[in-house]
PDB file of N, CA and C in Angstrom:
ATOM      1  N   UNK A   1       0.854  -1.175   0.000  1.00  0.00           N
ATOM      2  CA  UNK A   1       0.000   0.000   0.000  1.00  0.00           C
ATOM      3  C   UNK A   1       0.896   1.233   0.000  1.00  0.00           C
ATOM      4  N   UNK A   2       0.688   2.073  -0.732  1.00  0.00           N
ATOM      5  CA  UNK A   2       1.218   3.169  -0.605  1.00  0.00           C
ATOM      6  C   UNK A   2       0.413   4.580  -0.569  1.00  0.00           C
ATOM      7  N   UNK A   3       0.904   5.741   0.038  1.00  0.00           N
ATOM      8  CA  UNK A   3       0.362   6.840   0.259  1.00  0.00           C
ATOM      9  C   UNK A   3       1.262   8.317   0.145  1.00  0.00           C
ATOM     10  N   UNK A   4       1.219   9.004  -0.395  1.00  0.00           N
ATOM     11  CA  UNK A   4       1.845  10.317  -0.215  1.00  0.00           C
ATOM     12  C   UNK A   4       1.515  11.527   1.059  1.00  0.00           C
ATOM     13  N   UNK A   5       2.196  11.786   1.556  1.00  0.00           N
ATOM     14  CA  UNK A   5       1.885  12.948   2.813  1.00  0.00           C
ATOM     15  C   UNK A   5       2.906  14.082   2.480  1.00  0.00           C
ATOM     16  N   UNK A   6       2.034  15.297   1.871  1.00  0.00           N
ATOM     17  CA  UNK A   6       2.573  16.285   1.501  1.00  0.00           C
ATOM     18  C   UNK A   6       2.260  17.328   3.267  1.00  0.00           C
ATOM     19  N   UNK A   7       3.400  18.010   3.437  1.00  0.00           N
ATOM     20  CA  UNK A   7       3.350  19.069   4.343  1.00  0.00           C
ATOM     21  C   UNK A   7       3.323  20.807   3.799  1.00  0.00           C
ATOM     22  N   UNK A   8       2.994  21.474   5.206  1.00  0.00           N
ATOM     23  CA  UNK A   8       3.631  22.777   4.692  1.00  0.00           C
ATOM     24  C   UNK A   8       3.901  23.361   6.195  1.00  0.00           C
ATOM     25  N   UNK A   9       4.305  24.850   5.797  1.00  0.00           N
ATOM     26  CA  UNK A   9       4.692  24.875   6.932  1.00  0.00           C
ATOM     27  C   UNK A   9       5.915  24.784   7.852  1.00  0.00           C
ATOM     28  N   UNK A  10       5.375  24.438   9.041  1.00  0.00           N
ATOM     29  CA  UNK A  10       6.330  24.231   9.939  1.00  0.00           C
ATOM     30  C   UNK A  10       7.317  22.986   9.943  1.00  0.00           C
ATOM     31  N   UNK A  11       6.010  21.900   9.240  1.00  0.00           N
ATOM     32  CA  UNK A  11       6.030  20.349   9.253  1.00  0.00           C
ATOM     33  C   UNK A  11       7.592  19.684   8.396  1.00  0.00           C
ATOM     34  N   UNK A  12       7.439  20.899   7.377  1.00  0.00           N
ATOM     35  CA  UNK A  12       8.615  20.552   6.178  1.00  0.00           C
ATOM     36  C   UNK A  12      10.427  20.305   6.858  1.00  0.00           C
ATOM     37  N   UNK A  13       9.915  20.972   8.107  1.00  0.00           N
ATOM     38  CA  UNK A  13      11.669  20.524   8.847  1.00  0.00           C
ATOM     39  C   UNK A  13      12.044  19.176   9.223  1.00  0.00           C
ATOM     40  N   UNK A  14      10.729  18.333   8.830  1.00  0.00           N
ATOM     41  CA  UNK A  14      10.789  16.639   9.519  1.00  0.00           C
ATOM     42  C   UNK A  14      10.983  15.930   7.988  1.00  0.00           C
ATOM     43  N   UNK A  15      10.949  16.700   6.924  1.00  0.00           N
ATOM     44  CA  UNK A  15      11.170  15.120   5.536  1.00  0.00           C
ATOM     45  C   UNK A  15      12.857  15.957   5.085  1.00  0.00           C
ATOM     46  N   UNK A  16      13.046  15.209   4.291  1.00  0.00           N
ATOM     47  CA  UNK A  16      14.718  15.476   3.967  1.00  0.00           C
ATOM     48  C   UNK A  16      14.493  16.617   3.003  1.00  0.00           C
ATOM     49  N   UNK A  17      15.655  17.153   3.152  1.00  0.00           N
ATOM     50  CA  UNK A  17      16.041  17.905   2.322  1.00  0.00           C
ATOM     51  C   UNK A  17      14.872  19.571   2.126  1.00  0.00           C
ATOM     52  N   UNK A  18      14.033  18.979   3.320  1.00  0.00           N
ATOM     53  CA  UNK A  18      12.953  20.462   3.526  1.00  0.00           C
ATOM     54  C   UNK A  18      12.037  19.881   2.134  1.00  0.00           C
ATOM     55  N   UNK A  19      11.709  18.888   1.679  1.00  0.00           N
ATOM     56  CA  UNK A  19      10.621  18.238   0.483  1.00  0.00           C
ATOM     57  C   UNK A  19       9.531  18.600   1.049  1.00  0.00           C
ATOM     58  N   UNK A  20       8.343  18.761   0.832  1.00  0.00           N
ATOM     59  CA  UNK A  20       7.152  18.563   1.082  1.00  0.00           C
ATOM     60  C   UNK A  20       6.437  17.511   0.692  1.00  0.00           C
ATOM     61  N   UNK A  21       7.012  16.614   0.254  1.00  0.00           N
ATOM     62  CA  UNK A  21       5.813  15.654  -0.290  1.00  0.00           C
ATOM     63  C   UNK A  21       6.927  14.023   0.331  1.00  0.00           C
ATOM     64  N   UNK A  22       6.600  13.529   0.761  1.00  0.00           N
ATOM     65  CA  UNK A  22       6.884  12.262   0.973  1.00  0.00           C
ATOM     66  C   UNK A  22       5.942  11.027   0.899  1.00  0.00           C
ATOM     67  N   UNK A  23       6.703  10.229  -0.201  1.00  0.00           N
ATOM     68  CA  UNK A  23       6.136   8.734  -0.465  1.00  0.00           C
ATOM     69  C   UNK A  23       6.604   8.067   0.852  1.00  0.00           C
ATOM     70  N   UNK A  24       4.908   6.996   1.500  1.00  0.00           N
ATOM     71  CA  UNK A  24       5.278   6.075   2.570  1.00  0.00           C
ATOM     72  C   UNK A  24       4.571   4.955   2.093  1.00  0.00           C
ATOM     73  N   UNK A  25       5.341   3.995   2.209  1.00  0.00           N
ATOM     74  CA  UNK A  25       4.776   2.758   1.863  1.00  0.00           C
ATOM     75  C   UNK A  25       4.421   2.000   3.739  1.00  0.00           C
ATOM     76  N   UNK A  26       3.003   1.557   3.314  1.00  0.00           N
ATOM     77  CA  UNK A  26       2.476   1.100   4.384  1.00  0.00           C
ATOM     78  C   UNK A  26       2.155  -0.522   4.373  1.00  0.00           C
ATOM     79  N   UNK A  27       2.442  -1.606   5.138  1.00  0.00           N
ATOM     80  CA  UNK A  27       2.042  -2.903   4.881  1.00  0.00           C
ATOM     81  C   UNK A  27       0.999  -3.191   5.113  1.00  0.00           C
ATOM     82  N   UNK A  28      -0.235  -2.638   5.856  1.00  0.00           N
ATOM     83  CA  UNK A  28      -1.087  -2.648   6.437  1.00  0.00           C
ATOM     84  C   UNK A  28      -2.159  -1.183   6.232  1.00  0.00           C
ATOM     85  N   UNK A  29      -3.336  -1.273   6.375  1.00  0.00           N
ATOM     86  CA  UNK A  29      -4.022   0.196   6.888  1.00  0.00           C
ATOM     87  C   UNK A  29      -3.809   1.005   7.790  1.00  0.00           C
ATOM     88  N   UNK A  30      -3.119   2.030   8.277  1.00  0.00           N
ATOM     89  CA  UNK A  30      -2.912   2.666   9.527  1.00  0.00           C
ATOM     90  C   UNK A  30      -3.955   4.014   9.489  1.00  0.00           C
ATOM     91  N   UNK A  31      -4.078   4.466  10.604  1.00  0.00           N
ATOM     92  CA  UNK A  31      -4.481   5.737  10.857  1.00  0.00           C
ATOM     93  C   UNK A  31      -3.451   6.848  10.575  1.00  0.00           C
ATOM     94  N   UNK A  32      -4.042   7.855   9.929  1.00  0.00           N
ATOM     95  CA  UNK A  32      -2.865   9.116   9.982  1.00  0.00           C
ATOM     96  C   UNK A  32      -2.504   9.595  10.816  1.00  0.00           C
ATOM     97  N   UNK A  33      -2.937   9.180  12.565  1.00  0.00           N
ATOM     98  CA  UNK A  33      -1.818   9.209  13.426  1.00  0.00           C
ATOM     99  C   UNK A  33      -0.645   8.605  13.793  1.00  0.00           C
ATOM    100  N   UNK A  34      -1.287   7.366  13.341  1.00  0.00           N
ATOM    101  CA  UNK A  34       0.067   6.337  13.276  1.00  0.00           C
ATOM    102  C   UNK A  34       0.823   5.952  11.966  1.00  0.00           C
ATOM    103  N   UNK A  35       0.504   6.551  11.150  1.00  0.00           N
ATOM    104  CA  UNK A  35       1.542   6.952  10.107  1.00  0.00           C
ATOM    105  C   UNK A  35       2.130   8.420  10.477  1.00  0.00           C
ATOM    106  N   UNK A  36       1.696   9.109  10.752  1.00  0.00           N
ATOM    107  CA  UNK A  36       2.708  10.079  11.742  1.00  0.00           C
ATOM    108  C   UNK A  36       3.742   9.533  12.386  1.00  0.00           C
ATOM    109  N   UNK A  37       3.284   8.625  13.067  1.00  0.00           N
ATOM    110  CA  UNK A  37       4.097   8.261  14.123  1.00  0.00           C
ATOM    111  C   UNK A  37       5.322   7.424  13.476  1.00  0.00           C
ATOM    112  N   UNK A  38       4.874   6.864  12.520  1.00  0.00           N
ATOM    113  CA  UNK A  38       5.572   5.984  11.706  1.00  0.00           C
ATOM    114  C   UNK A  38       6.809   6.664  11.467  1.00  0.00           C
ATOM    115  N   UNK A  39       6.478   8.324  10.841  1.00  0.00           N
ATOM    116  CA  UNK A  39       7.558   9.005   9.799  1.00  0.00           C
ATOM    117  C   UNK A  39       8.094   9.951  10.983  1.00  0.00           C
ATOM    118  N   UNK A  40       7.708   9.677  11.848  1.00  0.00           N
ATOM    119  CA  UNK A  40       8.537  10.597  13.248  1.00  0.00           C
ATOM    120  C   UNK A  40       8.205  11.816  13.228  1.00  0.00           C
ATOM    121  N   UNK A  41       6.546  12.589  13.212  1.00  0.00           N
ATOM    122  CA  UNK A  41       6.156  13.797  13.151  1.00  0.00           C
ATOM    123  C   UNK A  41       5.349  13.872  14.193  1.00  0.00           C
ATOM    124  N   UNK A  42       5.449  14.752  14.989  1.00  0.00           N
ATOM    125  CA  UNK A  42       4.570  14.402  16.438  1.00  0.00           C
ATOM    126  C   UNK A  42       3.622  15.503  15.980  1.00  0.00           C
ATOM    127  N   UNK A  43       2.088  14.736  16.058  1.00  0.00           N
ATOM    128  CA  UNK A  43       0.687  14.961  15.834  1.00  0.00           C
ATOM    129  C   UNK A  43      -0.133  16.091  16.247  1.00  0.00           C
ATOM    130  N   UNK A  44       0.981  16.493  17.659  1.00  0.00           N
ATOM    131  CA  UNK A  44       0.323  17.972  18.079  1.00  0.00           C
ATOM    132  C   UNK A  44       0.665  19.292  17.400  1.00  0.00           C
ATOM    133  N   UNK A  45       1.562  18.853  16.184  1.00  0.00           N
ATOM    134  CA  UNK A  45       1.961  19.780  15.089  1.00  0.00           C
ATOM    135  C   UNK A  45       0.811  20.042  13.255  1.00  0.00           C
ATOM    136  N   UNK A  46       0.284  18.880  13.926  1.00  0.00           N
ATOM    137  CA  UNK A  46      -1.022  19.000  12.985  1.00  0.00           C
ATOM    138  C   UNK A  46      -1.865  20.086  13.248  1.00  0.00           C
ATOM    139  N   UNK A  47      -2.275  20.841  12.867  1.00  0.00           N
ATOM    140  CA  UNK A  47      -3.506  21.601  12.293  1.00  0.00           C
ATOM    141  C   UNK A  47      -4.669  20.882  12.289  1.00  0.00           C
ATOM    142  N   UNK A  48      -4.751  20.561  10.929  1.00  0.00           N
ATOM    143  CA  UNK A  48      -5.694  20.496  10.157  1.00  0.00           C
ATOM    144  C   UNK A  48      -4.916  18.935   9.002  1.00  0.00           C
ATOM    145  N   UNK A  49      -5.718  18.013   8.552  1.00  0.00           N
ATOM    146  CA  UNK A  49      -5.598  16.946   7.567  1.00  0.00           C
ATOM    147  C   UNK A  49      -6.743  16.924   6.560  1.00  0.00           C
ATOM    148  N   UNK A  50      -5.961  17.311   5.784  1.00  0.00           N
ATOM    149  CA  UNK A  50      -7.105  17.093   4.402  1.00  0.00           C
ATOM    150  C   UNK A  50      -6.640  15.749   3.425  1.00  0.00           C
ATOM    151  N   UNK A  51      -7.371  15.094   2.835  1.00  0.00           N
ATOM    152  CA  UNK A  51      -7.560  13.929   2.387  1.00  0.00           C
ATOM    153  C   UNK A  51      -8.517  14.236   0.672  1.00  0.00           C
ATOM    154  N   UNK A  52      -7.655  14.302  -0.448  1.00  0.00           N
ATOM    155  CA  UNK A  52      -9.065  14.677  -1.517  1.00  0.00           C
ATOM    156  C   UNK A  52      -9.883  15.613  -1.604  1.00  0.00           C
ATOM    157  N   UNK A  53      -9.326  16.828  -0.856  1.00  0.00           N
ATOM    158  CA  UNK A  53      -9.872  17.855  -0.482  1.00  0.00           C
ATOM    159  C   UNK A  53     -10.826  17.931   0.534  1.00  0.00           C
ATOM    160  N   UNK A  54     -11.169  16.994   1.082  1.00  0.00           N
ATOM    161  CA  UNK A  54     -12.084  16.911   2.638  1.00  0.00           C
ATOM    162  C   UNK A  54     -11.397  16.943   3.939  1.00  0.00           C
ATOM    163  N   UNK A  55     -11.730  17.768   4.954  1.00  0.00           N
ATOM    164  CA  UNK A  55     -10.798  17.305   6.427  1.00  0.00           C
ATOM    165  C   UNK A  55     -10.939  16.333   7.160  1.00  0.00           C
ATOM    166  N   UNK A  56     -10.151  15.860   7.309  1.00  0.00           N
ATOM    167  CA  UNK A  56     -10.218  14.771   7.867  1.00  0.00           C
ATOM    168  C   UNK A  56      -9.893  14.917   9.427  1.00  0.00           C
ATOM    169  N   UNK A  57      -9.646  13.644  10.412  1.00  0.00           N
ATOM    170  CA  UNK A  57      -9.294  13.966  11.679  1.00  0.00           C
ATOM    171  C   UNK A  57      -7.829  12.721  11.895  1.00  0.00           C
ATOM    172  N   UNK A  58      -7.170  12.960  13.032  1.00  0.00           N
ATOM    173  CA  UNK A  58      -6.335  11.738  12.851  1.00  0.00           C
ATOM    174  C   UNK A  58      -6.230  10.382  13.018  1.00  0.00           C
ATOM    175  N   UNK A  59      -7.947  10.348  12.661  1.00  0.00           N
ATOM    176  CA  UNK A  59      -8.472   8.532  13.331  1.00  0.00           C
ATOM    177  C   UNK A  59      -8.444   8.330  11.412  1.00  0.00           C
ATOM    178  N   UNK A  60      -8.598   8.951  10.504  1.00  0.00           N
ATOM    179  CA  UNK A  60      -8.484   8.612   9.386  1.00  0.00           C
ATOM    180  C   UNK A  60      -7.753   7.865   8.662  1.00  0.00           C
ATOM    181  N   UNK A  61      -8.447   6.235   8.037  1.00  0.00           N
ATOM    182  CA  UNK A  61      -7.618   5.266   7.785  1.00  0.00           C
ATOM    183  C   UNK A  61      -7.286   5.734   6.185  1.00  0.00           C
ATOM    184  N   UNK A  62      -6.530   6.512   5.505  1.00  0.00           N
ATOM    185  CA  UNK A  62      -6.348   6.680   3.757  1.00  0.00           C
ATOM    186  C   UNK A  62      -5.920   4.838   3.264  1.00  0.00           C
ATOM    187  N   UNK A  63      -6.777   5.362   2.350  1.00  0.00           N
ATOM    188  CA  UNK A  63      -6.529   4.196   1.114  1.00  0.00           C
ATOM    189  C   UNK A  63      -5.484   4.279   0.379  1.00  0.00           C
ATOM    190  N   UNK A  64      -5.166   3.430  -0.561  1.00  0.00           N
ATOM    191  CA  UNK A  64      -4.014   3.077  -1.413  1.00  0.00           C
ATOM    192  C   UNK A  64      -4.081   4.015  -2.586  1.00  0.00           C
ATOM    193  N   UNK A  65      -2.804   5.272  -2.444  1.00  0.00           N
ATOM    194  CA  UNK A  65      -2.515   5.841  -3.614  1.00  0.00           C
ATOM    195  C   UNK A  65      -3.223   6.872  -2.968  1.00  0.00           C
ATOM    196  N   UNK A  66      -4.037   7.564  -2.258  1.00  0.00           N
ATOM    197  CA  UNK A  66      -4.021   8.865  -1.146  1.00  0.00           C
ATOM    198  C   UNK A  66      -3.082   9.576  -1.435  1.00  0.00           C
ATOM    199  N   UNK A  67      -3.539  11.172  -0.895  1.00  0.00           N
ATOM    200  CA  UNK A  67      -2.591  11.447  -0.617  1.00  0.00           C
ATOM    201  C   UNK A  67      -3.020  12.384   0.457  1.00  0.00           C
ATOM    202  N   UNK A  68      -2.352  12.340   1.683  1.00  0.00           N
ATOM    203  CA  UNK A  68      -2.581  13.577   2.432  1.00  0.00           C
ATOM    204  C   UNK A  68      -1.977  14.550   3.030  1.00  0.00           C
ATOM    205  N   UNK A  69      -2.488  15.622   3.191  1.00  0.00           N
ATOM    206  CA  UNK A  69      -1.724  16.828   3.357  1.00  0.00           C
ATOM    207  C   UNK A  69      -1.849  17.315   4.818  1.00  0.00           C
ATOM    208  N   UNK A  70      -0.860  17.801   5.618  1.00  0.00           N
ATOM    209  CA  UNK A  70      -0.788  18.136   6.730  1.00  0.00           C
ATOM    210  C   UNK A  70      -0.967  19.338   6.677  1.00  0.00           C
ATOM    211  N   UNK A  71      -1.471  20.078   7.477  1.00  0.00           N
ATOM    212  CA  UNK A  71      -1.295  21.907   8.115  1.00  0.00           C
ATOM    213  C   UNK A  71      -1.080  22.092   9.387  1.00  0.00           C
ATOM    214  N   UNK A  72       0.119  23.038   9.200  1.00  0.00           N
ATOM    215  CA  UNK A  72       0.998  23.094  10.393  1.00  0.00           C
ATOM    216  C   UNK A  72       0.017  24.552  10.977  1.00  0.00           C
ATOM    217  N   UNK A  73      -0.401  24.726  12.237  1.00  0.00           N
ATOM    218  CA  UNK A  73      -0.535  26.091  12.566  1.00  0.00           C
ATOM    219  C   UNK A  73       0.402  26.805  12.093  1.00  0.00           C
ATOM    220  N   UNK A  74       0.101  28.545  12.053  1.00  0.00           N
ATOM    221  CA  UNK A  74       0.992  29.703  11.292  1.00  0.00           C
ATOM    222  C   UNK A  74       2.006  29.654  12.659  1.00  0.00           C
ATOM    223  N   UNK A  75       2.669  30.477  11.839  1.00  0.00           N
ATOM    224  CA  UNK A  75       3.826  30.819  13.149  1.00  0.00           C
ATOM    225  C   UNK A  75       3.856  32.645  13.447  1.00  0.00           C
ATOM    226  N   UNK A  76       3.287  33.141  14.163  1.00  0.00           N
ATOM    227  CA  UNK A  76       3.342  34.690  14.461  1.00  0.00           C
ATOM    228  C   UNK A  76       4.628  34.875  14.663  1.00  0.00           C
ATOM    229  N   UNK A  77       4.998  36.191  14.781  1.00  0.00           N
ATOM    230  CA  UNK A  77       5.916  37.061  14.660  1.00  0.00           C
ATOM    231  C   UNK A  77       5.810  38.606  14.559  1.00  0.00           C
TER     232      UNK A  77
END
């Protein structure tokens, strides 16, 4: 199974090279918390998860070939 998890944001300091989009291959169905957890992004940095353009929450199991996008809260200044 595979899935894409594009970031923005704050989030982009956790995939290499500052990418936003990272391919994860999953063996199983997980929740997009625990594919978080998987790619080492701690969840209280989520925002908001959109899925196909719908929001989702982080009990959301994505299907094969998904892709979802994280939102990091803004950062003031």
């Amino acid at each position: 199974m595979q899935i894409k998890v594009r970031v923005t944001g704050l989030l982009t300091e956790y995939f290499p090279a500052g990418k936003g989009i990272l391919p994860v291959s999953l063996e199983k169905p997980l929740t997009v918390k625990e594919i978080l957890q998987q790619i080492k992004v701690n969840h209280q940095l989520v925002m908001t998860v959109v899925v196909n353009g719908q929001r989702r929450d982080l009990s959301y199991v994505p299907g094969d070939g998904e892709e979802i996008v994280l939102i990091s809260p803004l950062a003031g200044g």
